[in-house]
C-alpha atoms as a PDB file:
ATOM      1  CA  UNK A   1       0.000   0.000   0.000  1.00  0.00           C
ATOM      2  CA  UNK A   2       1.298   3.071  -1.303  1.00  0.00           C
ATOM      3  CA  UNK A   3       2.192   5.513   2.080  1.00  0.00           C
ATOM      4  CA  UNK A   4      -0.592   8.563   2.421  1.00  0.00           C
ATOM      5  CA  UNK A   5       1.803  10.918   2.971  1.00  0.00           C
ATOM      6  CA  UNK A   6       5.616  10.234   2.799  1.00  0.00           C
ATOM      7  CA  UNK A   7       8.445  13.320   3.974  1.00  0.00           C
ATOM      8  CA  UNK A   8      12.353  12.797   2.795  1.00  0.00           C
ATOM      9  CA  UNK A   9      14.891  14.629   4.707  1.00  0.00           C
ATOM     10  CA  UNK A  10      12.213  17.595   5.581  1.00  0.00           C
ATOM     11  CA  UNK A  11      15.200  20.827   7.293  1.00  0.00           C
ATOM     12  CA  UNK A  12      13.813  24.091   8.170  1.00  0.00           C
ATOM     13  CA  UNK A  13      15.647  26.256  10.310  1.00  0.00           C
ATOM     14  CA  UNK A  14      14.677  29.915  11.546  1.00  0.00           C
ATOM     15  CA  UNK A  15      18.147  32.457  10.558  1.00  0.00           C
ATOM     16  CA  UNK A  16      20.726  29.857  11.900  1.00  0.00           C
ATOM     17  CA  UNK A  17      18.600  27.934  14.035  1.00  0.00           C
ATOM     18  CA  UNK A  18      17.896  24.759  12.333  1.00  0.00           C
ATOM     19  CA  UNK A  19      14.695  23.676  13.838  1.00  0.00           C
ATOM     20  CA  UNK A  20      14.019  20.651  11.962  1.00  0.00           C
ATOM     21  CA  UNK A  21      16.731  18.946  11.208  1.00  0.00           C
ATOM     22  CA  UNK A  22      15.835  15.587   8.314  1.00  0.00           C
ATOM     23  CA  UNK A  23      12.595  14.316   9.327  1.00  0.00           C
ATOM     24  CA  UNK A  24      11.640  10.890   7.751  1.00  0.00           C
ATOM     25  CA  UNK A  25       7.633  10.424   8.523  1.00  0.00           C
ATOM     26  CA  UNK A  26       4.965   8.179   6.407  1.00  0.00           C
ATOM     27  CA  UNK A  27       1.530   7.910   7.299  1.00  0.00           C
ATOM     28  CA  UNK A  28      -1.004   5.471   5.802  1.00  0.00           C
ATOM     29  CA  UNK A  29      -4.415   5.913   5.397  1.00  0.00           C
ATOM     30  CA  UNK A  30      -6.897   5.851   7.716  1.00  0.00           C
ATOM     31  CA  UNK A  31      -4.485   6.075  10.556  1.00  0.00           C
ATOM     32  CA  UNK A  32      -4.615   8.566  13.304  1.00  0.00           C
ATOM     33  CA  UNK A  33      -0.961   9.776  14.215  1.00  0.00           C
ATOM     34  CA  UNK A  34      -0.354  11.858  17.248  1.00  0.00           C
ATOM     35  CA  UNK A  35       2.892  14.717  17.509  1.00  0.00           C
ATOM     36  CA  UNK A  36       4.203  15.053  21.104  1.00  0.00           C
ATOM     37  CA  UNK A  37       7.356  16.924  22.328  1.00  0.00           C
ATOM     38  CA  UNK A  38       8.242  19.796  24.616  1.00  0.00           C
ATOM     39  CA  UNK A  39       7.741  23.348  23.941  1.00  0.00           C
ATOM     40  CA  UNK A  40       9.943  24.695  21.015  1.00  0.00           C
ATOM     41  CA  UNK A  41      10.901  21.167  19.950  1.00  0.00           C
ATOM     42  CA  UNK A  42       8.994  21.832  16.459  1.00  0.00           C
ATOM     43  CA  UNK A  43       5.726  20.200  16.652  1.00  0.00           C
ATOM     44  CA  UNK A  44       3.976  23.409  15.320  1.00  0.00           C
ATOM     45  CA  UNK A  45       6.794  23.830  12.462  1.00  0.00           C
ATOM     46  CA  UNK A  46       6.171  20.193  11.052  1.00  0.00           C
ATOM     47  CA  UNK A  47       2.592  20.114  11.121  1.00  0.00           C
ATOM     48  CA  UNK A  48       2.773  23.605   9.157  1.00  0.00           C
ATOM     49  CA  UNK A  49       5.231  22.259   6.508  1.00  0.00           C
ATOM     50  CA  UNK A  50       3.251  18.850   6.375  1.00  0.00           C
ATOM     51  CA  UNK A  51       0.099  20.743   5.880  1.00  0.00           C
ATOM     52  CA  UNK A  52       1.770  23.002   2.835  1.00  0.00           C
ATOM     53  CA  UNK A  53       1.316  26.111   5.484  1.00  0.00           C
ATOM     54  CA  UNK A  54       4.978  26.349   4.870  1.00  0.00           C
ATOM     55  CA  UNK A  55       8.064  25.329   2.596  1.00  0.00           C
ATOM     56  CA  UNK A  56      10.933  23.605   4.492  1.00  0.00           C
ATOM     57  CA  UNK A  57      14.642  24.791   2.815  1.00  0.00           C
ATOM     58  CA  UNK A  58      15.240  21.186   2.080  1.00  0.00           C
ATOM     59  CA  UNK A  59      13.470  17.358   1.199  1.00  0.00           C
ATOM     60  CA  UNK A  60      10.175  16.595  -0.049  1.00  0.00           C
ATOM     61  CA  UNK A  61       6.685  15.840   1.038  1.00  0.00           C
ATOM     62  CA  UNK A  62       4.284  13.992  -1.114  1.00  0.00           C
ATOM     63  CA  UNK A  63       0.646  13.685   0.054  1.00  0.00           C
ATOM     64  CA  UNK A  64      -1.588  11.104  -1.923  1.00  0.00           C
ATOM     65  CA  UNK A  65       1.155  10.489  -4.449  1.00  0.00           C
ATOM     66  CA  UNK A  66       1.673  14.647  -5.080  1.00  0.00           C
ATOM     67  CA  UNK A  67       4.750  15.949  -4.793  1.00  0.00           C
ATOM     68  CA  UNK A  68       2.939  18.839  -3.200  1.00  0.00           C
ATOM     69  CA  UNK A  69       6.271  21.336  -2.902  1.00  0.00           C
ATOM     70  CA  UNK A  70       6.915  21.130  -6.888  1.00  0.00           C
ATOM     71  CA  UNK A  71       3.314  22.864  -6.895  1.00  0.00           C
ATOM     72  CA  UNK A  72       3.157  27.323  -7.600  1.00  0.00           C
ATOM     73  CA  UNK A  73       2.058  29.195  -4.759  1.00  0.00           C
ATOM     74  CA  UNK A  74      -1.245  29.167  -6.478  1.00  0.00           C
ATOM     75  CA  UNK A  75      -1.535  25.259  -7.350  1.00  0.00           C
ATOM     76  CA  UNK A  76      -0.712  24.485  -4.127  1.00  0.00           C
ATOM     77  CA  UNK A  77      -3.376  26.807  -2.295  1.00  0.00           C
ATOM     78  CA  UNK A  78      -5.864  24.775  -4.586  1.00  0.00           C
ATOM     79  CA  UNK A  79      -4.265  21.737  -3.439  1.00  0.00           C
ATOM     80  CA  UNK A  80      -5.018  22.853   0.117  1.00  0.00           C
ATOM     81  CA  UNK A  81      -8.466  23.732   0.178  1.00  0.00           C
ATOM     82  CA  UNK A  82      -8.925  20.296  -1.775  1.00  0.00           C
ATOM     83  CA  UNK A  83      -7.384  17.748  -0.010  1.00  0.00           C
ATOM     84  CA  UNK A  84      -6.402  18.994   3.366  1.00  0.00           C
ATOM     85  CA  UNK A  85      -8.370  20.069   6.331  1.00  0.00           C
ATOM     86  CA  UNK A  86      -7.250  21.737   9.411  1.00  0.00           C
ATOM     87  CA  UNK A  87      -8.667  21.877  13.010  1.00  0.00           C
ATOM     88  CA  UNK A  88      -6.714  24.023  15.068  1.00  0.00           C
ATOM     89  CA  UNK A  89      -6.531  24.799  19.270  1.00  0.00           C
ATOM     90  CA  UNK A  90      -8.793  28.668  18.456  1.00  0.00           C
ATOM     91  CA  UNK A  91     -11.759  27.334  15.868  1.00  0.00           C
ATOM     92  CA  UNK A  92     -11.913  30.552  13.985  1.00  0.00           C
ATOM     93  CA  UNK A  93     -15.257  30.630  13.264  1.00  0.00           C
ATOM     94  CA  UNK A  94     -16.899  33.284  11.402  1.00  0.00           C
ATOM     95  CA  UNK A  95     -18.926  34.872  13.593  1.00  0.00           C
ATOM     96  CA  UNK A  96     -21.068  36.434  11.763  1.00  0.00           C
ATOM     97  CA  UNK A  97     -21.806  33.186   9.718  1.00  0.00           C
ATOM     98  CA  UNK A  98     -24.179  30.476  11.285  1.00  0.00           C
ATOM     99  CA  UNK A  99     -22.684  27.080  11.730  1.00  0.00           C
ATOM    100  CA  UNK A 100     -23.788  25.896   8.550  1.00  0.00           C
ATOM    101  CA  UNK A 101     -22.214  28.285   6.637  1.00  0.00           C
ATOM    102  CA  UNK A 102     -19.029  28.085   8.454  1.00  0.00           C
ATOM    103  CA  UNK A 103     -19.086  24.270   7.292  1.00  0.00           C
ATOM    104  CA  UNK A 104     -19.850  25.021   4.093  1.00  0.00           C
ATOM    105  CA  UNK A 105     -17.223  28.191   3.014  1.00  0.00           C
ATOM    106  CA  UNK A 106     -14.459  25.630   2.070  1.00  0.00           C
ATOM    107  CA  UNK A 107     -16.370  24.079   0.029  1.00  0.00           C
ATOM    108  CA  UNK A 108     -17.944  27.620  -1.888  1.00  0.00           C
ATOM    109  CA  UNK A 109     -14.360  27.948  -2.347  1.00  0.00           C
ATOM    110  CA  UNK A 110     -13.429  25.486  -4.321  1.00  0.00           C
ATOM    111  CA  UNK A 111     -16.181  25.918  -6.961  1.00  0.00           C
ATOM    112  CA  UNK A 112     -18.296  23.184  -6.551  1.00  0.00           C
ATOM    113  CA  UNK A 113     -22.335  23.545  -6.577  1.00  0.00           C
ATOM    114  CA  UNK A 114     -24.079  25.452  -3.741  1.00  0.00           C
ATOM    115  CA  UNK A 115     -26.576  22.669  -3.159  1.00  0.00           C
ATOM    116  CA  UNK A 116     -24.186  19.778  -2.914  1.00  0.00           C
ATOM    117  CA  UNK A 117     -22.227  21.591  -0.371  1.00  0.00           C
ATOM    118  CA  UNK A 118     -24.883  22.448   1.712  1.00  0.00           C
ATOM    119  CA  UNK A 119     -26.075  19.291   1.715  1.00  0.00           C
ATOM    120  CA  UNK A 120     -23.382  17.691   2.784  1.00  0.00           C
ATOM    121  CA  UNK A 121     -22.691  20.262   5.272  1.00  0.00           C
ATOM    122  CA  UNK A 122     -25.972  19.340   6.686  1.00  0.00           C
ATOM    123  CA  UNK A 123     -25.095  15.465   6.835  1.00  0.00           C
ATOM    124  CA  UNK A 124     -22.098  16.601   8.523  1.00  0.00           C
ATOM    125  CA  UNK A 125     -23.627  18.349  11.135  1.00  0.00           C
ATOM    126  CA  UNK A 126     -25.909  15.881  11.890  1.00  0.00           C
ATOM    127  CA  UNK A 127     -22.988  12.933  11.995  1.00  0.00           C
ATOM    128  CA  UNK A 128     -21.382  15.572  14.710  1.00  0.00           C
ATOM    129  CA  UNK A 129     -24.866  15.716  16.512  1.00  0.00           C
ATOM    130  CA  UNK A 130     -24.910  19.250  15.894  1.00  0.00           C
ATOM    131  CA  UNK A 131     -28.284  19.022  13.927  1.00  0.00           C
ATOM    132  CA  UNK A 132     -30.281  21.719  16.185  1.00  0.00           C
ATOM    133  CA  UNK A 133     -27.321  24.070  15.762  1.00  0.00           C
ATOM    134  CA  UNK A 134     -27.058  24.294  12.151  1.00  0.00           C
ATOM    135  CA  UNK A 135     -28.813  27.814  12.176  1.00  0.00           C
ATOM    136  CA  UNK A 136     -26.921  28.974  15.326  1.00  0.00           C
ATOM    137  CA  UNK A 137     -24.428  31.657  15.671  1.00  0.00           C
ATOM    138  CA  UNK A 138     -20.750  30.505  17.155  1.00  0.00           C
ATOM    139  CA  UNK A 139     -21.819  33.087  20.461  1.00  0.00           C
ATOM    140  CA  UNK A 140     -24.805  30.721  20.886  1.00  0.00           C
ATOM    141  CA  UNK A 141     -22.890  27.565  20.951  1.00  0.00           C
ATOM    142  CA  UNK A 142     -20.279  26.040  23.717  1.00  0.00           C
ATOM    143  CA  UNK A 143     -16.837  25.821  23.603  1.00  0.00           C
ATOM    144  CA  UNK A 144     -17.500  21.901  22.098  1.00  0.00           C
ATOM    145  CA  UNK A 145     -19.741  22.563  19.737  1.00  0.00           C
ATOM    146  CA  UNK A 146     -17.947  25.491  18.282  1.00  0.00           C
ATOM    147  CA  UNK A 147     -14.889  22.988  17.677  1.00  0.00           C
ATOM    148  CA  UNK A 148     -17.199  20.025  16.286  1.00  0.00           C
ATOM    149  CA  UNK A 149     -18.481  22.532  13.747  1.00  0.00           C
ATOM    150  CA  UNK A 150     -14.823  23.502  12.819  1.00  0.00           C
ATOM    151  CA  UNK A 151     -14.042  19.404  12.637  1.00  0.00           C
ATOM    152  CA  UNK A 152     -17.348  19.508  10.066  1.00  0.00           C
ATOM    153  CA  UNK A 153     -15.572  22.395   8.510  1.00  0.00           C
ATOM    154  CA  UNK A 154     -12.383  20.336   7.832  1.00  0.00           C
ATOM    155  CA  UNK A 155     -14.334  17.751   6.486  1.00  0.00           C
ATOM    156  CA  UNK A 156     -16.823  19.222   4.032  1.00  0.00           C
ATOM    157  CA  UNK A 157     -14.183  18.286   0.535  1.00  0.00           C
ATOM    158  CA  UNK A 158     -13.184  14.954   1.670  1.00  0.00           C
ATOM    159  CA  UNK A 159      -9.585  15.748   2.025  1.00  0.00           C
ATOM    160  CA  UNK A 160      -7.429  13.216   1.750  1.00  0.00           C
ATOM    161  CA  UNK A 161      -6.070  14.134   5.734  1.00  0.00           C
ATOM    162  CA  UNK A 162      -6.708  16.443   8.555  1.00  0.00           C
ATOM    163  CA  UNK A 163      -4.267  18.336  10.650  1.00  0.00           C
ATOM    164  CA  UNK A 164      -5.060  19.151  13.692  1.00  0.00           C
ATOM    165  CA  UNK A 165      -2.847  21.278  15.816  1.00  0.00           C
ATOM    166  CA  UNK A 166      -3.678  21.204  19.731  1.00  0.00           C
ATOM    167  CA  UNK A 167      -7.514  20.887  18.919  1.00  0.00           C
ATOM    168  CA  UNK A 168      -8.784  20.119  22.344  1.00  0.00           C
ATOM    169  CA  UNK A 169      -5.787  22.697  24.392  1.00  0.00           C
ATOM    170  CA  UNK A 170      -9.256  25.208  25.041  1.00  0.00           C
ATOM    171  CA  UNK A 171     -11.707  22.501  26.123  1.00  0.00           C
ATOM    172  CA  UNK A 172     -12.088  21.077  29.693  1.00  0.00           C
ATOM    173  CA  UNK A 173     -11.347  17.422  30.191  1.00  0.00           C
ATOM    174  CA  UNK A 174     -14.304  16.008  29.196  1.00  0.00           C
ATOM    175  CA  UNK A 175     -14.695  17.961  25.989  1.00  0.00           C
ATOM    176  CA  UNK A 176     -11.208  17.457  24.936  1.00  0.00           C
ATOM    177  CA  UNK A 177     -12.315  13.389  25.326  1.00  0.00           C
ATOM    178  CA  UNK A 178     -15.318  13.474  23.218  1.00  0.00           C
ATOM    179  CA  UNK A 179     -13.310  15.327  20.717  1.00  0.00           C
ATOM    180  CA  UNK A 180     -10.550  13.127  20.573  1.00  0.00           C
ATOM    181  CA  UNK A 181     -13.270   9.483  20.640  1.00  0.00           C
ATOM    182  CA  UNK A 182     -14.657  11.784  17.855  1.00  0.00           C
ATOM    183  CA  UNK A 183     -11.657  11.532  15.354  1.00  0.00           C
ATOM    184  CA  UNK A 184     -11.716   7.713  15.872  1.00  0.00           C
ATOM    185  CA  UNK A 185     -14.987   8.068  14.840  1.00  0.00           C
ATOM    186  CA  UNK A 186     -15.047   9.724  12.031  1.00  0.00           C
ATOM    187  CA  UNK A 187     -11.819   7.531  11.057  1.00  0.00           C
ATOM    188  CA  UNK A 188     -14.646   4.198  11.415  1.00  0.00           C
ATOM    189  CA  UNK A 189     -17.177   6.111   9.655  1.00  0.00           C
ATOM    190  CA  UNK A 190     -14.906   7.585   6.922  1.00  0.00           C
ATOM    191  CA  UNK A 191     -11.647   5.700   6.461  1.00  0.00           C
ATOM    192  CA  UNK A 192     -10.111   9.805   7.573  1.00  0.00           C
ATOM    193  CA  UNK A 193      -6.848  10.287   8.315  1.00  0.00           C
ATOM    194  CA  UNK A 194      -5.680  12.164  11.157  1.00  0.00           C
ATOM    195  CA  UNK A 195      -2.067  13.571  12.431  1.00  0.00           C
ATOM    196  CA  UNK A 196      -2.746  15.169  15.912  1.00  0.00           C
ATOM    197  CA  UNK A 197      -0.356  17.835  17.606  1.00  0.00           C
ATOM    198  CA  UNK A 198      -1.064  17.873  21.431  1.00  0.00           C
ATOM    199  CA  UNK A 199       0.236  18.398  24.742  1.00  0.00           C
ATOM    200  CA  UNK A 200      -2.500  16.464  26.104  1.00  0.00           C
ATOM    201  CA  UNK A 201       0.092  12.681  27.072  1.00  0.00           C
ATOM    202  CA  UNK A 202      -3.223  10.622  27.632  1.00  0.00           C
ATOM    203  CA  UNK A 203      -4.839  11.842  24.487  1.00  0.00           C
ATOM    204  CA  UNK A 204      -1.813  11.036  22.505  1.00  0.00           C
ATOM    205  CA  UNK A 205      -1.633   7.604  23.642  1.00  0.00           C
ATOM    206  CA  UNK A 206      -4.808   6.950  22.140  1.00  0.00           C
ATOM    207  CA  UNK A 207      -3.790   6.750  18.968  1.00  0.00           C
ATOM    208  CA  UNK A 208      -2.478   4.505  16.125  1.00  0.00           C
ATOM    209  CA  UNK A 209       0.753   5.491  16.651  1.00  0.00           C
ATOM    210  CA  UNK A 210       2.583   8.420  18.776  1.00  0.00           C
ATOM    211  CA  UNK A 211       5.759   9.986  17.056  1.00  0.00           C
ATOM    212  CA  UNK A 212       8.040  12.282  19.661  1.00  0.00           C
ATOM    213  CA  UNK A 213       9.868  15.177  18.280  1.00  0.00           C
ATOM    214  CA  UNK A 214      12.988  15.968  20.205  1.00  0.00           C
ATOM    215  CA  UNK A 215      16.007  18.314  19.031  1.00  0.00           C
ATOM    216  CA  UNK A 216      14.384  18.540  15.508  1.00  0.00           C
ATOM    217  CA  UNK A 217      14.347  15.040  15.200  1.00  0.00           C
ATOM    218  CA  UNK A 218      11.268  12.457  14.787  1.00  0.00           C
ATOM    219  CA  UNK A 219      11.465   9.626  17.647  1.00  0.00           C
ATOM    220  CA  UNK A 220       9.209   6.666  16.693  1.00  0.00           C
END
């Protein structure tokens, strides 16, 4: 089985810091990978680069067989909105857009047909038990169900795999559970791949597999 998404030698250093120093990583699909590592070890950097945020100065990532850094600025931000979804620790939620069409701006973005996103936005909601908020406003929702309706957001083009950096650090214990059972799943429901930055030990144990980042390097 040909690897989801496969790094070679991925360097990136900040002036003469080199932060990253030849990271090696595959992930296959439909596994959920957790990132662990101190503060300033270079979690956030590698999920950036892995999610195209950023360019490394050296090696190569290829996500569902693309070399994704031979892309233009402008192929790759097409690339992006495509195939990869992000859930990050602050939802950013429009607020002056309802839930539903939070879910579904992603999706207007990419050009496909108003009522085929909203539907689906719709089914998503309703897989995320958010059914009764579709209409609601992010003020009238809780801290959870903002961040479910930003997990529906990721979802809503069927990326290929979802980032998510620190997505529970803002929710009490219990919330930062369900969210967490919640990527499991929507990886049983969906075959979706997940790579999970987070502080959060117990959390990171849940998953497929845990990689530690220490010194710029990836410990399996």
């Amino acid at each position: 089985m040909q690897s989801l998404l496969k790094t070679s030698n991925i360097r990136r250093n900040y002036g003469n810091l080199p932060v990253l120093k030849g990271i090696d990583v595959s992930i296959e699909p439909g596994e959920i990978v957790s990132i662990v590592g101190a503060s300033g070890a270079g979690k956030t950097t590698l999920l950036q680069i892995l999610g195209t945020l950023d360019r490394p100065d050296a090696g190569e990532l290829h996500i569902a067989g693309q070399n994704v850094f031979s892309l233009s600025d402008r192929q790759l931000a097409q690339f992006r909105n495509e195939r990869i979804g992000f859930v990050f620790q602050f939802n950013n939620l429009l607020p002056e857009f309802t839930a539903l069409e939070n879910v579904c701006l992603p999706g207007f973005i990419s050009g496909k047909e108003e009522g085929a996103v909203r539907q689906r936005a719709t089914e998503l909601l309703e897989k995320l038990g958010l059914r009764d908020r579709a209409t609601h406003f992010p003020s009238q929702m809780s801290g959870g169900e903002q961040q479910r309706v930003a997990v529906a957001r990721a979802l809503i083009n069927q990326p290929a795999i979802v980032f998510a950096d620190e997505p529970s650090g803002n929710l009490d214990s219990r919330n930062a559970e369900d969210l967490h059972q919640l990527f499991f799943q929507l990886r049983d429901d969906f075959g979706q791949t997940f790579v999970i930055v987070t502080h959060n030990e117990h959390l990171a144990d849940l998953a497929d597999r845990k990689l530690v980042i220490r010194d710029g390097v990836v410990f399996v």
